[in-house]
Structure formats: structure tokens, C-alpha cells
C-alpha atoms as a PDB file:
ATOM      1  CA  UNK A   1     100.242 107.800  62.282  1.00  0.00           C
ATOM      2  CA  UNK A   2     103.637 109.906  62.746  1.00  0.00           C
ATOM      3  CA  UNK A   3     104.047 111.942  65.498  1.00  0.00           C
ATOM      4  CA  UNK A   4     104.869 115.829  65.251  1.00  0.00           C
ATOM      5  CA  UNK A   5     107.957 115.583  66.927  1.00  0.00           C
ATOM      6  CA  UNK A   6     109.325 113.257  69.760  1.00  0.00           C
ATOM      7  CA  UNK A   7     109.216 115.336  73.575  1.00  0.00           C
ATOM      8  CA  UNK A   8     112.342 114.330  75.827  1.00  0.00           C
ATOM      9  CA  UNK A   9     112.835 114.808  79.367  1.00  0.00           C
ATOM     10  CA  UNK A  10     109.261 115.835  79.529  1.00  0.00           C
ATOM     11  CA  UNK A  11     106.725 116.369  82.110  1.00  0.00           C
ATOM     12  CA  UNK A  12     102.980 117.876  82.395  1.00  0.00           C
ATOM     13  CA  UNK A  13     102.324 121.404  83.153  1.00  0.00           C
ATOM     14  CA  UNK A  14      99.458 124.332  83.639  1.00  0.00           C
ATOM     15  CA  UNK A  15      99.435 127.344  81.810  1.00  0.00           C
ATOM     16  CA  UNK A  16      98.827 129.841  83.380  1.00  0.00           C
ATOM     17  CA  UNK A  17      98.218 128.205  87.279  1.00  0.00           C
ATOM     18  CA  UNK A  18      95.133 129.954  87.981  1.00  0.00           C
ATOM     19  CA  UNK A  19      94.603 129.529  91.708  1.00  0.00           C
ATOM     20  CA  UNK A  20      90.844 130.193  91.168  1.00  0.00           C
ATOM     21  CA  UNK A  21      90.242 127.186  89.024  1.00  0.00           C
ATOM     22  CA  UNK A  22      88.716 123.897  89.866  1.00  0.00           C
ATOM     23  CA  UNK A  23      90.528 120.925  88.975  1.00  0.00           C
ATOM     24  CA  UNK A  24      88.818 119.682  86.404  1.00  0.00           C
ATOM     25  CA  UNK A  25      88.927 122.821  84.508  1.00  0.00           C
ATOM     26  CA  UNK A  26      92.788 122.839  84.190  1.00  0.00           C
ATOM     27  CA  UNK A  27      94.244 122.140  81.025  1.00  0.00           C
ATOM     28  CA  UNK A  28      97.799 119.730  81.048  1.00  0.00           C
ATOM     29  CA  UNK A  29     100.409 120.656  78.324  1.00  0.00           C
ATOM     30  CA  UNK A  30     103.346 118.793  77.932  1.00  0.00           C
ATOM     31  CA  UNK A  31     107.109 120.550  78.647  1.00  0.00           C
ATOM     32  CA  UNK A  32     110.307 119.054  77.528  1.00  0.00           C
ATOM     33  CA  UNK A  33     112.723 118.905  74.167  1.00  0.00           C
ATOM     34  CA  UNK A  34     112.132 118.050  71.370  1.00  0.00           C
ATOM     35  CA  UNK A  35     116.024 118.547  70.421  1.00  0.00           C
ATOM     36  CA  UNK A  36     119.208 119.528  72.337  1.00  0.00           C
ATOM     37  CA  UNK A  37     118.539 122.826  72.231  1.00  0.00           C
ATOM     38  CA  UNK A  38     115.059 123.712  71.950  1.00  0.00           C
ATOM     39  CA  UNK A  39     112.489 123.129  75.186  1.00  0.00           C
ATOM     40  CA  UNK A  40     108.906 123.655  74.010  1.00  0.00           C
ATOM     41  CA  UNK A  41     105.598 123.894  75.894  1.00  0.00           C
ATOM     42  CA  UNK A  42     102.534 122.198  74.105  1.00  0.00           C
ATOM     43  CA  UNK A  43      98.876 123.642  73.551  1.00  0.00           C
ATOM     44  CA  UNK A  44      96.531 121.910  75.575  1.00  0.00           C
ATOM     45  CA  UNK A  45      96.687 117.891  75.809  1.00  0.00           C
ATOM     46  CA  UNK A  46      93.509 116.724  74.599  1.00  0.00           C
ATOM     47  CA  UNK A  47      93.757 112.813  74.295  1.00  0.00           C
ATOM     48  CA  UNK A  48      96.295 110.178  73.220  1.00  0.00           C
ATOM     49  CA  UNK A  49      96.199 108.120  70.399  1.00  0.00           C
ATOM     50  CA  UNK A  50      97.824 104.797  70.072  1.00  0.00           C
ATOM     51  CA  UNK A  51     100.443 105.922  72.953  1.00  0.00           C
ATOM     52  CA  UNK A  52     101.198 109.090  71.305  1.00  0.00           C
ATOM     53  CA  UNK A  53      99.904 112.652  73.128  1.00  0.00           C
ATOM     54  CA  UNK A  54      97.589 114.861  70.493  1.00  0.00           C
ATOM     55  CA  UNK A  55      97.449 117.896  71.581  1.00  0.00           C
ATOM     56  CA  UNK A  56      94.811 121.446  70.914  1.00  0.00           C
ATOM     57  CA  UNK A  57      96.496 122.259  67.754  1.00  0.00           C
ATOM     58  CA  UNK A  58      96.394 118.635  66.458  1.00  0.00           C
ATOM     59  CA  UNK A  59      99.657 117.959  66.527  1.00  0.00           C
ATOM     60  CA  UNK A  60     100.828 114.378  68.279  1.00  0.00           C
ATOM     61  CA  UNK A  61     104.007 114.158  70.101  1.00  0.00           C
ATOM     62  CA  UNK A  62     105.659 111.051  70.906  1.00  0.00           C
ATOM     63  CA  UNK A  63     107.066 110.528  74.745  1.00  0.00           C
ATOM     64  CA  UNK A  64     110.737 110.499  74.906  1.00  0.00           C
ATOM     65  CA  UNK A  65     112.512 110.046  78.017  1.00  0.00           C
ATOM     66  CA  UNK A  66     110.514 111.358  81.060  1.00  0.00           C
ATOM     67  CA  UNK A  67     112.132 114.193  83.403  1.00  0.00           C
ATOM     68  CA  UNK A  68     113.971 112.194  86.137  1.00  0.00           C
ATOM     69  CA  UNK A  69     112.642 114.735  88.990  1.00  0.00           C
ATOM     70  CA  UNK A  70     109.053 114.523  87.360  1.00  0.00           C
ATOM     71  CA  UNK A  71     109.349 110.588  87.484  1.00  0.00           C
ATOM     72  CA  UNK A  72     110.735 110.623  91.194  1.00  0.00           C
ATOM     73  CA  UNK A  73     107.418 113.077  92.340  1.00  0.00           C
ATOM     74  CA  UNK A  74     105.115 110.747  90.306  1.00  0.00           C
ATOM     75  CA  UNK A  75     106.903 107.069  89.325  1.00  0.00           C
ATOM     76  CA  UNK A  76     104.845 105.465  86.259  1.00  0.00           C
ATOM     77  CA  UNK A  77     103.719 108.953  85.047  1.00  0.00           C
ATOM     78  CA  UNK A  78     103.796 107.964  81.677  1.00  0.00           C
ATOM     79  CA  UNK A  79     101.183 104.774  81.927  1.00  0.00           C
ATOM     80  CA  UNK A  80      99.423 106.994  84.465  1.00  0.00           C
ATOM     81  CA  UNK A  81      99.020 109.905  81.805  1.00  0.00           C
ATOM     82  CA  UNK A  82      97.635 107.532  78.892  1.00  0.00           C
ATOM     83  CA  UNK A  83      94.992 105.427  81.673  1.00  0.00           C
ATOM     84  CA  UNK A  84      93.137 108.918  82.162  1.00  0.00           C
ATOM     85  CA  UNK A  85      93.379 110.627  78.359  1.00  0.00           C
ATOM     86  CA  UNK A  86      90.271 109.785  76.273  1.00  0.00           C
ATOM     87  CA  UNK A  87      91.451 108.248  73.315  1.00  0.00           C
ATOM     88  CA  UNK A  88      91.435 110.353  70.151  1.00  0.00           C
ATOM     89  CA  UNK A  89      92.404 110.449  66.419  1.00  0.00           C
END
């Protein structure tokens, strides 16, 4: 299967950070490029599937280069992001 679009420089975020929800009811979305000039924000990450993110809307974005800051706070967050996403078509 082809991904949507390859994210670079990306990391995991919450939209919106709701201080009043627990932590398992937070949805992750992915932030990065997807080319020089355009950043994008994901729907809702909702599994992976063979390596690839797939997200609410169905579409499945291939991980570029990760965010150098975001892999400094949390080294291996790429292989740390796939062990806890349920695999999905």
C-alpha cells in the first residue's frame, strides 16, 4: 500500500490539550512537512500499518525524518510509536 504523503521533521501532538482529559482519552496526530513549504497537522492517529501511520480520515503517511528536538526529548520515538499502535489496514 502507498502512503498519502511522506511527513518530515515530524513529531506527535494533541489537539486541542484539554487539561481535563485522562490519558488514555487523548488522541496523537502527527505534525511535520510533507514538502518545503507546507507543515500539516494530521486527524487523529489510529494505528500503523506495515510501518506506515493511518490516520482518522484513512489516509497513511509515511515517517520521514523525525524532528531533531522531538528525538532529543524522546530518542527511538519512531520504534516507540509503532510498538504501542494497534495494527490496522
Amino acid at each position: 500500500m502507498k502512503p498519502t504523503n511522506t511527513i518530515h521533521n515530524w513529531s506527535t501532538t494533541t489537539i486541542p490539550a484539554d487539561p481535563y482529559k485522562a490519558p488514555e482519552q487523548i488522541t496523537q496526530h502527527l505534525q511535520g512537512k510533507i514538502s518545503e513549504d507546507k507543515r500539516i497537522i494530521t486527524s487523529a492517529v489510529v494505528g500503523q500499518h506495515q510501518g506506515m501511520i493511518r490516520t482518522k480520515s484513512g489516509s497513511l503517511y509515511a515517517l520521514g525524518e523525525i524532528d531533531p528536538d522531538y528525538d532529543y526529548a524522546f530518542p527511538m520515538a519512531k520504534q516507540r510509536l509503532l510498538n504501542v499502535l494497534p495494527e490496522v489496514q
